[in-house]
Protein backbone atom coordinates (compact mmCIF):
# COMPACT_ATOMS: atom_id res chain seq x y z
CA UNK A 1 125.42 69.86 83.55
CA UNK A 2 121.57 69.87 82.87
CA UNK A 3 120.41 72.87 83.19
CA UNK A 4 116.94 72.93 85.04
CA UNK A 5 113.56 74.18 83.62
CA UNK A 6 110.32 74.73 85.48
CA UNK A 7 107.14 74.35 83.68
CA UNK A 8 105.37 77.51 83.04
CA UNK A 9 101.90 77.66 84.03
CA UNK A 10 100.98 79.48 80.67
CA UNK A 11 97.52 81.71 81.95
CA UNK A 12 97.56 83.17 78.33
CA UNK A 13 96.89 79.65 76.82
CA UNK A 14 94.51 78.73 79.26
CA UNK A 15 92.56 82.02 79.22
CA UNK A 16 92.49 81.39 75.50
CA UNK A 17 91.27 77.31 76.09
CA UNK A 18 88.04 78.95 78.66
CA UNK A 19 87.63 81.76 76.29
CA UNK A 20 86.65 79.30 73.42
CA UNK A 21 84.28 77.38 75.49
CA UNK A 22 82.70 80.48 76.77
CA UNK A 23 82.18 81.75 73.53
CA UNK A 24 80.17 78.79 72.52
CA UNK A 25 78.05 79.17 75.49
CA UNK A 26 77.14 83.34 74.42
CA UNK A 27 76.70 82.12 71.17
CA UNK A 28 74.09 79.21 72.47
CA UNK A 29 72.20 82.48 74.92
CA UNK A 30 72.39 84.62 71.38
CA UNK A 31 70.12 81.95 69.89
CA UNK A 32 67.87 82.13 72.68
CA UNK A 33 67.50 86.41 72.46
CA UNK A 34 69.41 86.21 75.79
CA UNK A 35 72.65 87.81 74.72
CA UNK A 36 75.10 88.88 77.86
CA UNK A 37 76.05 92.33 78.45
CA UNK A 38 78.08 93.82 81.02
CA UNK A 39 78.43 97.43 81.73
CA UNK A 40 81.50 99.02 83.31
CA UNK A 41 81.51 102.03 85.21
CA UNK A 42 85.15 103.95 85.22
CA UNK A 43 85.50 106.84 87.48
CA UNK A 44 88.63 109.44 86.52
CA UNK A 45 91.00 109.30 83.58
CA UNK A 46 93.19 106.92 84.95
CA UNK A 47 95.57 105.43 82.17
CA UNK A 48 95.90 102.04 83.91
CA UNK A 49 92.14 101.42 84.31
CA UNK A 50 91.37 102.02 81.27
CA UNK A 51 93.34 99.74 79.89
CA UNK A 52 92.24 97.39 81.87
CA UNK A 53 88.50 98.36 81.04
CA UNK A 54 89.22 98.40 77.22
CA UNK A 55 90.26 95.06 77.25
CA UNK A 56 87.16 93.63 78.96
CA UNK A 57 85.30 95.15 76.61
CA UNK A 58 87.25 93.77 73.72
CA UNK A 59 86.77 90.43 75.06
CA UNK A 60 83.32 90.91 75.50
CA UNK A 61 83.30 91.95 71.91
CA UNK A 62 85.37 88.93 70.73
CA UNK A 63 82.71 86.22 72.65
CA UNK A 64 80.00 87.77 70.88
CA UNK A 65 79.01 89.53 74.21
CA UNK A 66 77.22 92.97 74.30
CA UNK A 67 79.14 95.52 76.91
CA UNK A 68 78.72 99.01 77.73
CA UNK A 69 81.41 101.20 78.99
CA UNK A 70 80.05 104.02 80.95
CA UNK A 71 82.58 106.92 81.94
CA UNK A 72 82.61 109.24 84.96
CA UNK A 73 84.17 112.85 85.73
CA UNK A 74 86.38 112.37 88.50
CA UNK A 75 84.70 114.99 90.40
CA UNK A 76 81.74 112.95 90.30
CA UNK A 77 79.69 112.30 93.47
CA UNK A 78 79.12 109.32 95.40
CA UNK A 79 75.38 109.89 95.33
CA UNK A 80 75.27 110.26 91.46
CA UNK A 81 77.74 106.94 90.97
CA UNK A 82 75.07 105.17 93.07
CA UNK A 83 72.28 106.55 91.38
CA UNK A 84 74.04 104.95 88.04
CA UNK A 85 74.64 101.82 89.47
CA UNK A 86 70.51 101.57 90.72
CA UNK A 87 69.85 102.33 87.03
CA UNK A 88 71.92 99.55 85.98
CA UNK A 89 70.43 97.07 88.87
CA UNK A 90 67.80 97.45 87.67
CA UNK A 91 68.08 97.33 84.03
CA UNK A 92 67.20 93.55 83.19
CA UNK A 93 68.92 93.06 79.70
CA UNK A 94 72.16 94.30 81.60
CA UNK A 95 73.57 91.16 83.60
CA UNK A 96 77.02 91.82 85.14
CA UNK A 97 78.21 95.27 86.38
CA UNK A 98 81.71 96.15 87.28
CA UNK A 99 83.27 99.39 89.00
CA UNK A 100 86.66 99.89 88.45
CA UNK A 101 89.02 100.35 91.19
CA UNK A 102 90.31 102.45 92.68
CA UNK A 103 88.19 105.16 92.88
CA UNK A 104 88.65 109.11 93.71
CA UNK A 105 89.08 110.37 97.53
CA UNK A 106 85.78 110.99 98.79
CA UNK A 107 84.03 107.86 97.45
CA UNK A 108 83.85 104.68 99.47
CA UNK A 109 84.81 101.71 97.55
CA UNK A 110 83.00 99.32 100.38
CA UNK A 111 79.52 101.29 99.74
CA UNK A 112 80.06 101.11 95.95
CA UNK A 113 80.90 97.99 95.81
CA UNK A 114 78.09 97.08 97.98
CA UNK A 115 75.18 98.75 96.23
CA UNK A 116 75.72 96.69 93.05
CA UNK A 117 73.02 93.68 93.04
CA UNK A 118 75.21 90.57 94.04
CA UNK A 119 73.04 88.86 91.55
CA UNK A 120 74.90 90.65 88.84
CA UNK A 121 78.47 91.25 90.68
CA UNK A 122 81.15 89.69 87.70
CA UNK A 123 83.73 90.46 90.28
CA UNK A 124 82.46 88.29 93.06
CA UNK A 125 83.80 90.50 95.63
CA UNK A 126 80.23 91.75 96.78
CA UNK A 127 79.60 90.63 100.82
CA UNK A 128 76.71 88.66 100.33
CA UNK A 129 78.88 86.18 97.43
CA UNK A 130 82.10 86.63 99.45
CA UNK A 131 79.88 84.99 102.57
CA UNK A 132 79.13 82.68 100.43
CA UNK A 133 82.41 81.18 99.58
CA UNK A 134 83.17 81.57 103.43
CA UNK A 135 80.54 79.45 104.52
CA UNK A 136 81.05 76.61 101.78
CA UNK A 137 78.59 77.19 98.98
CA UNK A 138 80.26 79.17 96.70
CA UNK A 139 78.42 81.05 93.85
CA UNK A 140 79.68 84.04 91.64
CA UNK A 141 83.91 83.46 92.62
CA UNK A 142 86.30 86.34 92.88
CA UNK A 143 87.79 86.16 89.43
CA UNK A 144 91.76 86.14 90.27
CA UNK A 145 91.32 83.42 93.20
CA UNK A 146 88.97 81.50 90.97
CA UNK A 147 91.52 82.08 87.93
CA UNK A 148 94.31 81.09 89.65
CA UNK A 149 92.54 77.62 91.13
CA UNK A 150 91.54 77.02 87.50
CA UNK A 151 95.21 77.62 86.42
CA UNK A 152 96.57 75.08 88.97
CA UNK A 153 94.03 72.70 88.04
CA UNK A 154 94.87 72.52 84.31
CA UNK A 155 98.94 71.88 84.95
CA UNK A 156 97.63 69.37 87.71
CA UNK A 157 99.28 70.85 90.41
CA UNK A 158 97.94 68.64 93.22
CA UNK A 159 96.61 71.01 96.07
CA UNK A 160 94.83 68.37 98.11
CA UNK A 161 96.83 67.93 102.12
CA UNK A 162 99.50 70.33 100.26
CA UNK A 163 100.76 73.37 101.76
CA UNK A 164 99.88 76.39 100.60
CA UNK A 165 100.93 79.66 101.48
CA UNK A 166 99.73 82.85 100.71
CA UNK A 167 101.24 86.22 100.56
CA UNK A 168 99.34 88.70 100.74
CA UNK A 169 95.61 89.21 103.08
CA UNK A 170 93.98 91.63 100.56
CA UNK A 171 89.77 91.19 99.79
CA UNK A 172 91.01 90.89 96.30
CA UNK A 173 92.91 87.64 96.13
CA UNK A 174 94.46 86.62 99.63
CA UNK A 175 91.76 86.06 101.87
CA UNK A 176 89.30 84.97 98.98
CA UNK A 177 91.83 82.47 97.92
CA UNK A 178 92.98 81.01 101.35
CA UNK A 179 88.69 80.46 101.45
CA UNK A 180 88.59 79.05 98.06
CA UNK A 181 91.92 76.51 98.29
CA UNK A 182 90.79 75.37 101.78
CA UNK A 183 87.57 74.23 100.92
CA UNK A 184 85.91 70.88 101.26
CA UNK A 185 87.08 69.05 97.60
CA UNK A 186 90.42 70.76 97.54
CA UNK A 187 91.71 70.59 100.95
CA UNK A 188 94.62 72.52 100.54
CA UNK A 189 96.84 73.42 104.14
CA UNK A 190 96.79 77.04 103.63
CA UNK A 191 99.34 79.57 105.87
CA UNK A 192 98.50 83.44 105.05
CA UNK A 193 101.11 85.74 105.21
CA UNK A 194 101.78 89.35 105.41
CA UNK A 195 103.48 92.12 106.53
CA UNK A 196 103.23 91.87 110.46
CA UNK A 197 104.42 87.79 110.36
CA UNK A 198 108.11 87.10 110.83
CA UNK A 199 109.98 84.05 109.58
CA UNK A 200 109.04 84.48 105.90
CA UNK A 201 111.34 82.68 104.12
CA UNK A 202 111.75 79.57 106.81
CA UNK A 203 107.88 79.09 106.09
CA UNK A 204 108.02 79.57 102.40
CA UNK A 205 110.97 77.03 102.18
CA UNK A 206 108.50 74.21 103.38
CA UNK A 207 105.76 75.10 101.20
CA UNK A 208 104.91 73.15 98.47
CA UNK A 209 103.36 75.75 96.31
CA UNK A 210 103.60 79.80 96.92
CA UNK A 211 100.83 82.27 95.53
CA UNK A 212 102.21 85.69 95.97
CA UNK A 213 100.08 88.65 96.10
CA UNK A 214 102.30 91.40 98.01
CA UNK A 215 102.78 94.12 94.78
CA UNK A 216 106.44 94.12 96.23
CA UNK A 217 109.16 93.44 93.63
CA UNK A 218 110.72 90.30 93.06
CA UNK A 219 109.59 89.31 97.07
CA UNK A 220 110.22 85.64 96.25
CA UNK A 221 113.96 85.01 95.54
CA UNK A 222 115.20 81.36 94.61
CA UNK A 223 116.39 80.82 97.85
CA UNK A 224 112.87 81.05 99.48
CA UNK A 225 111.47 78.21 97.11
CA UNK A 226 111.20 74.68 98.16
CA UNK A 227 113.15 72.80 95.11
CA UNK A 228 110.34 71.84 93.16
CA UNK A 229 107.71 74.16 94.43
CA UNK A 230 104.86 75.57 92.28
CA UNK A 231 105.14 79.47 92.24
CA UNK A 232 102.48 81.89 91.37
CA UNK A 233 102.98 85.57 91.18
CA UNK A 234 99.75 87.70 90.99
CA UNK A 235 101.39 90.90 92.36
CA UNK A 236 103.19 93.26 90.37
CA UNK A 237 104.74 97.07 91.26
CA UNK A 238 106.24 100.01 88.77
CA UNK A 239 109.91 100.72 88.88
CA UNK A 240 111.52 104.38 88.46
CA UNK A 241 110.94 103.74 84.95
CA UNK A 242 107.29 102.75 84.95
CA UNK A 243 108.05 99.15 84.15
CA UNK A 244 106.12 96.44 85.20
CA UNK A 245 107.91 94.68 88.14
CA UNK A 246 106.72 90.93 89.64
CA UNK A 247 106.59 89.80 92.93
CA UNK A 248 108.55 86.85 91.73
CA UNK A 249 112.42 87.20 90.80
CA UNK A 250 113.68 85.45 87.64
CA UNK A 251 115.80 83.46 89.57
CA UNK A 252 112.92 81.13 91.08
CA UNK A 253 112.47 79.67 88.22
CA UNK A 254 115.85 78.11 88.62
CA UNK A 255 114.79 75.79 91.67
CA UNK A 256 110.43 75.50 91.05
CA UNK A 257 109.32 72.95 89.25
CA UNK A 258 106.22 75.26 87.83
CA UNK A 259 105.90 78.68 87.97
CA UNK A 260 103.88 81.71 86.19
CA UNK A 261 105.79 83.97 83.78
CA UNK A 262 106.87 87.63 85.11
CA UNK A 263 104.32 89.35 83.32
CA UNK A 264 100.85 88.48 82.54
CA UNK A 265 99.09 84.49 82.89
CA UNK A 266 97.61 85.15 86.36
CA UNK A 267 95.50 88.74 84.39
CA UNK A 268 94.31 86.86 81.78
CA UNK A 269 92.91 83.96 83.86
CA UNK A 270 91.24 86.80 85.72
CA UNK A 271 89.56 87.89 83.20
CA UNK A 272 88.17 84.63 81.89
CA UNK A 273 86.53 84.06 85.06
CA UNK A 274 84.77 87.45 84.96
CA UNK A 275 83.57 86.45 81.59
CA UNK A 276 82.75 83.13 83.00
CA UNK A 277 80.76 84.87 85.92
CA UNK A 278 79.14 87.19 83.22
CA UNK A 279 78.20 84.35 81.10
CA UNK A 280 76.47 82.36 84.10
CA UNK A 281 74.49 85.00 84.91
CA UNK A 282 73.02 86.09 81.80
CA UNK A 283 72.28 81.39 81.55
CA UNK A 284 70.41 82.38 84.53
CA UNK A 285 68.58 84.99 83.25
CA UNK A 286 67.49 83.05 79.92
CA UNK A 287 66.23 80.22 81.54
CA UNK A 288 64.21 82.26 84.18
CA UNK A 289 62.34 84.16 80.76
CA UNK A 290 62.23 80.67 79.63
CA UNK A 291 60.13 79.47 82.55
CA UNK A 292 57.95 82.50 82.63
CA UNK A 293 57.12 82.10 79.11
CA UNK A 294 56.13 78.23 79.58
């Protein structure tokens, strides 16, 4: 009996494939005296930020990119983080500035996140770029929903009168990517789901691709995927023994016909696009010097 094997949509080798062609494009601003630098701001000692900090910054280092990483007491105020984030506004050889979630009790993510220039948000999360997308002219894209389309789109997973559904209706990748998959030019038939629908696995079954976002391990069992059906897992959760858990269970893979690995892919593409994002702001910055000095 043939045993069946679903594709795996490989985000490592595809992060690696964007990560190439952005480095040519630093290097091209590094000619020009325009190199790109981001600056992170991490609030706290949490272990699992900065991990995830250090490796921006080691990507940054490995495109030839510039990056500061600014670190916070966790007692610091909100005043004093927006203070630091004004300096950085304002600062025009900095273009791109991230805050690290989550941050302490007693500081608002939604202000935070808001004070940072949209002109320079690498996340694409800020209102005025998330309005944006919503409204069909799309700038500076969330990084996971825009890593995830650009995953889809290099396995040619067709998307176009498909249906799509979405677990999950966090800022961070559900809503932003029922927006972005909907769109005019992609036209995907997008169903969001969460915690307060019923009928889960009847709608899942008629899906033709599933994008889970729930942090709520292995959510997606075999018997909830369409045979065939592209699966994406983006969430992931910590078992008793701090181990990495997907939303996805290993036995999907025995009836989609593509799906992401357990661990990792969907991160990497993630951070591609924020170097993407980084990278297209600091091209706008180099040709606006370039016109002033015409």
């Amino acid at each position: 009996m043939n045993r069946h094997t679903a594709t795996l949509l490989d985000g490592d080798a595809c992060a690696d494939q964007l990560f190439l062609e952005l480095g040519k494009r630093a290097a091209a601003l590094v000619a020009r005296g325009s190199t790109p630098k981001l600056v992170t701001l991490l609030v706290g000692d949490d272990p699992a930020s900065s991990a995830y900090i250090g490796r921006k910054h080691e990507t940054c280092a490995r495109l030839g990119m510039a990056s500061e990483d600014i670190r916070l007491p966790a007692d610091v105020t909100q005043n004093e983080l927006l203070e630091i984030i004004a300096i950085q506004n304002a600062d025009p050889m900095v273009d791109g500035v991230l805050v690290q979630l989550p941050l302490p009790d007693g500081i608002d993510a939604g202000v935070v996140g808001r004070a940072i220039d949209p002109a320079k948000d690498v996340d694409g999360l800020h209102p005025v770029n998330m309005g944006k997308l919503l409204i069909g002219t799309p700038d500076l894209l969330p990084c996971t929903p825009s890593g995830i389309l650009h995953l889809l789109r290099a396995y040619d997973v067709p998307l176009a009168g498909r249906r799509v559904a979405i677990i999950g209706r966090g800022m961070l990748v559900g809503r932003p990517l029922a927006m972005l998959l909907s769109m005019r030019g992609i036209d995907a038939q997008i169903t969001l789901l969460h915690r307060r629908c019923g009928m889960h696995a009847a709608v899942l079954r008629t899906a033709d691709a599933i994008i889970s976002a729930a942090g709520q391990p292995d959510l997606i069992t075999a018997a909830m995927v369409q045979p065939g059906a592209t699966v994406v897992g983006v969430g992931i959760s910590y078992d008793n023994d701090g181990q990495m858990v997907s939303d996805i269970a290993t036995d999907a893979a025995q009836v989609a016909g593509a799906i992401t690995p357990r661990h990792g892919s969907v991160g990497a593409m993630t951070r591609a696009k924020l170097m993407e994002n980084l990278v297209t702001i600091a091209s706008r910055r180099a040709d606006a010097t370039w016109r002033k000095a015409r």
